[in-house]
Protein backbone atom coordinates (compact mmCIF):
# COMPACT_ATOMS: atom_id res chain seq x y z
CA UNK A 1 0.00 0.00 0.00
CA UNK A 2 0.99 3.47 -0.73
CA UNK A 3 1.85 4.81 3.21
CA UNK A 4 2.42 8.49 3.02
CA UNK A 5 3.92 11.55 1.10
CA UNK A 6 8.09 11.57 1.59
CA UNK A 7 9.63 13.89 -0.42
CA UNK A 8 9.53 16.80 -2.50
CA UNK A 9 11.79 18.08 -5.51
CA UNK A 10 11.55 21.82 -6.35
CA UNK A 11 13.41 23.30 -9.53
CA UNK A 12 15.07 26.51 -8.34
CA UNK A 13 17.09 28.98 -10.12
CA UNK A 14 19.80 30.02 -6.99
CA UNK A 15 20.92 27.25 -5.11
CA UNK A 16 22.69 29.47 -2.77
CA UNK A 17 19.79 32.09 -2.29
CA UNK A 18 17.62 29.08 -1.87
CA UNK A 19 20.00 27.44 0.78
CA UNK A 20 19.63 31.11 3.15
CA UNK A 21 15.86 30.56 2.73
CA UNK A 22 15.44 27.31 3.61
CA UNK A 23 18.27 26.64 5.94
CA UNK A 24 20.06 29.57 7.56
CA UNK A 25 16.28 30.99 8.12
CA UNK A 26 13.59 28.94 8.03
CA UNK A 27 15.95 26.28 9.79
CA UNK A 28 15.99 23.12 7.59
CA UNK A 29 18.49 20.70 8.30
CA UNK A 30 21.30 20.48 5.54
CA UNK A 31 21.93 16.91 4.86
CA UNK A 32 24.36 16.63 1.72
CA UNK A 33 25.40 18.84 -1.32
CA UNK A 34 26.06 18.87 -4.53
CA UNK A 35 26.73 21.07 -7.69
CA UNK A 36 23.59 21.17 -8.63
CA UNK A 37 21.74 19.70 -5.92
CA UNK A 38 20.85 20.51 -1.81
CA UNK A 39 19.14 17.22 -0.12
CA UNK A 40 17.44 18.94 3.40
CA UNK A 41 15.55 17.30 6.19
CA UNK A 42 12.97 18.85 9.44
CA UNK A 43 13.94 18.21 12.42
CA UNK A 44 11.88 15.12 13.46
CA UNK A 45 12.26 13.14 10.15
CA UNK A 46 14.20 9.78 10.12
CA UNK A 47 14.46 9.38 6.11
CA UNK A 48 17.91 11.50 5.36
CA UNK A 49 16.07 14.18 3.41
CA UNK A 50 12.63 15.00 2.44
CA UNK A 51 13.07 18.12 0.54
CA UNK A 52 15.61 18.53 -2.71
CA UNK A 53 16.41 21.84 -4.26
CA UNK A 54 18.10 20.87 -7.95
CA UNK A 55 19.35 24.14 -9.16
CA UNK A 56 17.43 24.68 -12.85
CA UNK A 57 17.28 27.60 -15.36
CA UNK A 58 13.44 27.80 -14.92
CA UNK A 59 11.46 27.05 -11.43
CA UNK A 60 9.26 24.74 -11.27
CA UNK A 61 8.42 21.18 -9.06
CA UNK A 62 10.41 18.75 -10.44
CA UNK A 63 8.77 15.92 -8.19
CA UNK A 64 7.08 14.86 -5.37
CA UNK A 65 7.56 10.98 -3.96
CA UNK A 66 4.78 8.61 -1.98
CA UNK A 67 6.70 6.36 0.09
CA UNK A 68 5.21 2.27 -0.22
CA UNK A 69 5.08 -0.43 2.19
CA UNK A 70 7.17 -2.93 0.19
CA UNK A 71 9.86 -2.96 -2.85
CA UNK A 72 6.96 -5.54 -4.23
CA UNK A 73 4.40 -3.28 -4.14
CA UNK A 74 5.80 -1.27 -6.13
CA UNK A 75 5.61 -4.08 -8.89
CA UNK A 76 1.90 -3.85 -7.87
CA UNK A 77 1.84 -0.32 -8.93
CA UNK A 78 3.62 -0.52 -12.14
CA UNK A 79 0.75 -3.28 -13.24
CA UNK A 80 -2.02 -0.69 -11.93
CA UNK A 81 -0.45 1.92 -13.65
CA UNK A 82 -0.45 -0.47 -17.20
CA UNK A 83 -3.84 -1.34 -16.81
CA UNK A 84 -5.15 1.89 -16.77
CA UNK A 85 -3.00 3.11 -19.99
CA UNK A 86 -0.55 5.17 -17.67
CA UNK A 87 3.38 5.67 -18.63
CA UNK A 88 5.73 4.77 -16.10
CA UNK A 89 9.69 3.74 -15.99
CA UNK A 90 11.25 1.74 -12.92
CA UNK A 91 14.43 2.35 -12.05
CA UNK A 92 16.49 -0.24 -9.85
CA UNK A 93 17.86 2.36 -8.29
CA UNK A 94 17.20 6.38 -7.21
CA UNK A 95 18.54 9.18 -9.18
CA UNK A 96 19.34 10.46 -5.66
CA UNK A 97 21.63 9.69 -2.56
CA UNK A 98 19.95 6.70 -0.44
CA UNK A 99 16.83 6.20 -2.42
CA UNK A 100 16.29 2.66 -3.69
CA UNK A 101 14.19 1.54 -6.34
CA UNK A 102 11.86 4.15 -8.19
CA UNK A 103 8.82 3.93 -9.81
CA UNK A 104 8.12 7.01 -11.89
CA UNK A 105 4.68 7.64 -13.35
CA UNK A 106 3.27 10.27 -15.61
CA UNK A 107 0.21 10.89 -12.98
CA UNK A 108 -2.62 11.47 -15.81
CA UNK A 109 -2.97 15.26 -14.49
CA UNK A 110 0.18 16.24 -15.40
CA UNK A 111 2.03 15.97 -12.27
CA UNK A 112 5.58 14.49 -11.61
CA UNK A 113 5.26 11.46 -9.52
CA UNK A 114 7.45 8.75 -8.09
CA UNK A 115 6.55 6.13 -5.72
CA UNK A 116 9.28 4.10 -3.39
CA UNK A 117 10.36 2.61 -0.81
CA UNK A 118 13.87 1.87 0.56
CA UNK A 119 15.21 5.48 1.79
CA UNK A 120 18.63 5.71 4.08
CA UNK A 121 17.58 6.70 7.31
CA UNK A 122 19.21 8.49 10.03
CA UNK A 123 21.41 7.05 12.28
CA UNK A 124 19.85 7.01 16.02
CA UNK A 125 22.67 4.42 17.88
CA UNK A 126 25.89 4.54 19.21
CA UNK A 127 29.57 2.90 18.39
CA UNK A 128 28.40 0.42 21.80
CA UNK A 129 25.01 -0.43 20.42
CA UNK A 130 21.34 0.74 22.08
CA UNK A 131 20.28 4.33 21.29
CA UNK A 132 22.67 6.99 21.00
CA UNK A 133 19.86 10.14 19.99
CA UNK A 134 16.85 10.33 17.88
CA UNK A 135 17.08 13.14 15.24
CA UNK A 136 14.48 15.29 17.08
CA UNK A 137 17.05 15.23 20.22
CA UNK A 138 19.74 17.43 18.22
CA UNK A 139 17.54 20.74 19.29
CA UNK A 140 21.17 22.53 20.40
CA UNK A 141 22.47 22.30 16.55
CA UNK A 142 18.81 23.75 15.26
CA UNK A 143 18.28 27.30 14.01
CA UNK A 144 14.97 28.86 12.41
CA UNK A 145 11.42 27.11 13.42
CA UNK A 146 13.01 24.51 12.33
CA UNK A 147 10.17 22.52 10.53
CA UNK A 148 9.22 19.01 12.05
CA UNK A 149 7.73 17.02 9.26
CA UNK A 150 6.74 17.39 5.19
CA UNK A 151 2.80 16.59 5.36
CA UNK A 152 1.11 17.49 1.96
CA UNK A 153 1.08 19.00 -1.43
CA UNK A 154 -1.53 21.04 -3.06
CA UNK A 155 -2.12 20.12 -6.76
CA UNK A 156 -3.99 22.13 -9.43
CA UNK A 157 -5.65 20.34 -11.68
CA UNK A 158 -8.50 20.87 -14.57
CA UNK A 159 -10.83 18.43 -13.56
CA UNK A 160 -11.17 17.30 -10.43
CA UNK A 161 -13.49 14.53 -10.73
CA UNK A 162 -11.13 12.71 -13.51
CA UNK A 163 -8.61 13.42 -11.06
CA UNK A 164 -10.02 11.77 -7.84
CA UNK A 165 -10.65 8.44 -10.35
CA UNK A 166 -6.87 8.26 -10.64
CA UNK A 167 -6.01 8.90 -7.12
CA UNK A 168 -9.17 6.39 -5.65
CA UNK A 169 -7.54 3.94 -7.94
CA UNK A 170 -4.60 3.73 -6.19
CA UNK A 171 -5.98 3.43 -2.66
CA UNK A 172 -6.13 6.80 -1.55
CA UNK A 173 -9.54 7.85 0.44
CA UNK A 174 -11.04 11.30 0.45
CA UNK A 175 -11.39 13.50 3.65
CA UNK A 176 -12.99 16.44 2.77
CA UNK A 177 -14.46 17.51 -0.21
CA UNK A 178 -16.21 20.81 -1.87
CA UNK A 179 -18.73 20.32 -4.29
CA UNK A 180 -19.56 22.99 -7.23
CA UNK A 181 -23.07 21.99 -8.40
CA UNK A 182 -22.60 18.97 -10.79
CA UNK A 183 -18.76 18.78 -10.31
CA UNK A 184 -16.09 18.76 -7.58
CA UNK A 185 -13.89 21.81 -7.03
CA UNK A 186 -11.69 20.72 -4.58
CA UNK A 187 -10.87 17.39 -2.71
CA UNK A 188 -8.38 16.41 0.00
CA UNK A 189 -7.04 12.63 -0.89
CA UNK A 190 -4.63 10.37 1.77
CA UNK A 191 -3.15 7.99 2.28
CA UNK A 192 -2.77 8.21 5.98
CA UNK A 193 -5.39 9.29 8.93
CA UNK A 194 -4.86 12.76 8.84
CA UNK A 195 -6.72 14.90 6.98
CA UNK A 196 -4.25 15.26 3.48
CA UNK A 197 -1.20 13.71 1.82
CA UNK A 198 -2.19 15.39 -1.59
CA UNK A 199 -4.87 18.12 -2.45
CA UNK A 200 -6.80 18.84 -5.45
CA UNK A 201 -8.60 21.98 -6.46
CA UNK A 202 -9.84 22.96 -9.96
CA UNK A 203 -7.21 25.23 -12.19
CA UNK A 204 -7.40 24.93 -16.00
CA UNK A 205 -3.46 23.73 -15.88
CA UNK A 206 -1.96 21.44 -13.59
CA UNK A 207 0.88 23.35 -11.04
CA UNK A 208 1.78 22.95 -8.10
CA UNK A 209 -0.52 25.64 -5.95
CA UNK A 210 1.96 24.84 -2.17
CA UNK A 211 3.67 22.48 -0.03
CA UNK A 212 3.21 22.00 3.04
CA UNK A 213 5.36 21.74 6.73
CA UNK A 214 4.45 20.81 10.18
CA UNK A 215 5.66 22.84 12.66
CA UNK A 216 5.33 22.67 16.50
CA UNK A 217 2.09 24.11 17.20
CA UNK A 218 0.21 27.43 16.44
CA UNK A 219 3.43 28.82 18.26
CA UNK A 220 5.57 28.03 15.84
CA UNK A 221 3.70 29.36 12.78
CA UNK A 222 3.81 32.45 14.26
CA UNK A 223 7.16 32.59 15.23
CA UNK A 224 7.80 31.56 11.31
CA UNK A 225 5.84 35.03 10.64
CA UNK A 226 8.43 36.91 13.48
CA UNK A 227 11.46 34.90 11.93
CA UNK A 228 11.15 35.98 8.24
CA UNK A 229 10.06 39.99 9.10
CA UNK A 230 13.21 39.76 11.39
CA UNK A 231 15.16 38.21 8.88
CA UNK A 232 14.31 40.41 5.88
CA UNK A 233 11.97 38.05 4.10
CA UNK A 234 8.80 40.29 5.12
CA UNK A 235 7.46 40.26 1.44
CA UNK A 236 7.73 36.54 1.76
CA UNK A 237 4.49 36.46 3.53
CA UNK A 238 2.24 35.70 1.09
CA UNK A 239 -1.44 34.90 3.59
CA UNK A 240 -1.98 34.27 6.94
CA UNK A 241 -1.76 33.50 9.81
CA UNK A 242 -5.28 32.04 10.10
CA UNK A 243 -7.31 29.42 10.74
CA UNK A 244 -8.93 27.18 7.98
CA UNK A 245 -12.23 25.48 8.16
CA UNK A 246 -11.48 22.69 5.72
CA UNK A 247 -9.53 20.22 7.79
CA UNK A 248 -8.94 23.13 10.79
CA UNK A 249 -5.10 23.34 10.06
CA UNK A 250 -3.91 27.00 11.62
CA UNK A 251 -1.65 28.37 8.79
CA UNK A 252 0.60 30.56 7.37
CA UNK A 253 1.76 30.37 3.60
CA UNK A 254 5.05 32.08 2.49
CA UNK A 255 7.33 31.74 -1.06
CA UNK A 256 10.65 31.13 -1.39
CA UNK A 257 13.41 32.93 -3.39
CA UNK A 258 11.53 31.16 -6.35
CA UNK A 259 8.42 31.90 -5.80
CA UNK A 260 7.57 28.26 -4.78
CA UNK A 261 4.84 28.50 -2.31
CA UNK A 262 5.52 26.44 1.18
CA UNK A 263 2.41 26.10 3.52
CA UNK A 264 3.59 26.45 7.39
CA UNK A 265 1.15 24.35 8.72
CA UNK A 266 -0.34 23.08 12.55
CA UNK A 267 -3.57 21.24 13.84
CA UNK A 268 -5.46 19.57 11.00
CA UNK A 269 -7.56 16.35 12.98
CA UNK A 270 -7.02 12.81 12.43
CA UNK A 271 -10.07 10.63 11.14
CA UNK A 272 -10.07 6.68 10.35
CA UNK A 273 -9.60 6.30 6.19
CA UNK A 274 -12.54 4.30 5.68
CA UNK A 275 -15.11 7.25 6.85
CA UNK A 276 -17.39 9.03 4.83
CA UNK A 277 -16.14 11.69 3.55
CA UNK A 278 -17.13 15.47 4.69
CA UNK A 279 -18.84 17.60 1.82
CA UNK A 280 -18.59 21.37 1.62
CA UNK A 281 -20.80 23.37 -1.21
CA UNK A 282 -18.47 25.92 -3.15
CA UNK A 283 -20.33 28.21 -1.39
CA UNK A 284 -19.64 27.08 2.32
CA UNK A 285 -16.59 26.54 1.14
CA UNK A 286 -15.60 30.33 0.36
CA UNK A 287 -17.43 31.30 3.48
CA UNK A 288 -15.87 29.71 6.11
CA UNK A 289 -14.30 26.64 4.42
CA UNK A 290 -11.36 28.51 3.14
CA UNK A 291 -10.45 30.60 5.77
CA UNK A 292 -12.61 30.80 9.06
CA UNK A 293 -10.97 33.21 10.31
CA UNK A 294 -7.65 35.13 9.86
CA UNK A 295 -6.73 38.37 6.86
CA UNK A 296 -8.92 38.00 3.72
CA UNK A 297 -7.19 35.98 0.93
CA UNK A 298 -4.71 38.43 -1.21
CA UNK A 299 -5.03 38.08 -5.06
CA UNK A 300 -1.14 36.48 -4.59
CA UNK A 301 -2.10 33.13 -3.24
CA UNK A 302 -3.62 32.24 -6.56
CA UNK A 303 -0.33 31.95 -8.40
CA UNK A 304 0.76 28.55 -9.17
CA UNK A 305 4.01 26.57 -9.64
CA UNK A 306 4.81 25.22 -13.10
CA UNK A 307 5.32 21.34 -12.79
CA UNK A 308 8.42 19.72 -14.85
CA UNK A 309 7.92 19.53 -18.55
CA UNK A 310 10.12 16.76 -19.22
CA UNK A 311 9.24 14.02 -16.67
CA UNK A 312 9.41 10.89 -18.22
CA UNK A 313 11.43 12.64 -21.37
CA UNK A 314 14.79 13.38 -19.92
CA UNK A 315 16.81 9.64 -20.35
CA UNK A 316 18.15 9.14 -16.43
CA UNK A 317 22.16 9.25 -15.88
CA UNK A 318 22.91 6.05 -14.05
């Protein structure tokens, strides 16, 4: 079964701007380096990295990963994937550092997706065996917020509907959804109990609308809001803080260097996957569904991320 999201890759254009954003301030973890590349993790994460910054002429999310319960299933998936007409290439090993076997997929929306499920993961023991430190216990070498875990992505998409059959078919349930007379505008799909691991809301182009970060509480989204004013990133506000009253996360959304929108994010609820799901009318939905309470919603939020034009077309360096 398909477990959770794990990892994100965003195209950026200044891999050293991009570093002070993420690291210096916001207080990402900086795992590895290369040319090219800058493989981060939050603070309570045991994979090595969850976010990847791969310096690009043009910005834009290059990826995002599902982690699965077995290096079988993702034979499982391929065969889905087949039935229903879908691309895909399987690769025996990871185009990046610790990743096993990937199964790449051209998601029928547009989207870049990989599933997988072998990832190197932190080391928690000592030289004399038993339990040295779990990553969250390195608090003393942590800067910024920092971020504790990645939690979901936010997907534009031109139908919605078409794009819940896809999603369904692979075993992911719906939480909440908002319905627009005849059709679905938005929908929130996971994997696991809480309330998303990917969104969909109607756009006439797939992109990537945000990402999204756990923090520690409402008191640390604020503090993000203190951290980048004090920091110089101000302008990098883009809405919030607030409250929504789809899945009652308390939020505050900000861009990077790129523009790449990154949801700071605390308090959505935790429901059993097999549940009905919980309808909103469009209407409800920009109400109190949207935002129920907090600043109105600036005309900014609704610019999107560009998603990677040549998934699936660039032949892989192994």
């Amino acid at each position: 079964m398909i477990l959770r999201l794990g990892q994100v890759e965003l195209f950026v254009t200044n891999l050293d701007k991009s570093k002070e954003f993420y690291v210096d301030v916001l207080g990402f973890t900086e795992v590895e380096r290369t040319e090219t590349n800058l493989y981060l993790r939050a603070a309570d994460e045991f994979d090595k990295y969850s976010l990847i910054l791969t310096e690009k002429e043009t910005a834009a999310l290059g990826s995002f990963s599902l982690r699965v319960s077995s290096p079988e299933y993702l034979e499982v998936l391929q065969k889905k994937h087949e039935e229903m007409g879908i691309e895909t290439q399987y690769l025996p090993k990871g185009t990046h550092p610790g990743q096993g076997p990937v199964l790449r997929v051209a998601e029928p929306n547009g989207h870049p997706v990989e599933f997988y499920h072998s990832m190197e993961q932190i080391e928690v023991g000592g030289q004399n065996g038993g339990v040295d430190a779990l990553p969250m216990r390195k608090s003393h070498l942590q800067n910024g917020i920092p971020p504790i875990c990645i939690d979901h992505m936010n997907l534009r998409v031109k139908d919605v509907d078409k794009a819940l059959e896809y999603w369904q078919a692979i075993g992911f349930s719906i939480s909440e959804y908002v319905q627009d007379g005849e059709e679905t505008f938005a929908a929130w799909t996971r994997a696991k109990t809480s309330t998303h691991d990917v969104a969909l809301v109607k756009q006439e182009e797939a992109a990537l609308h945000h990402f999204a970060y756990i923090v520690d509480g409402v008191a640390g989204v604020i503090r993000t809001a203190d951290l980048l004013a004090d920091a110089g990133y101000r302008d990098n506000i883009d809405y919030g803080p607030g409250r929504h009253g789809a899945t009652n996360a308390f939020f505050l959304y900000i861009t990077d260097p790129d523009g790449h929108r990154l949801e700071i994010y605390s308090g959505d609820y935790n429901r059993d996957t097999d549940l009905p799901p919980i309808g909103w009318t469009k209407e409800q939905y920009d109400k109190k569904g949207r935002l129920w309470w907090g600043p109105s919603v600036p005309d900014s939020f609704f610019k999107t991320t560009p998603v990677n034009k040549e998934w699936l077309k660039t032949p892989v360096q192994k």
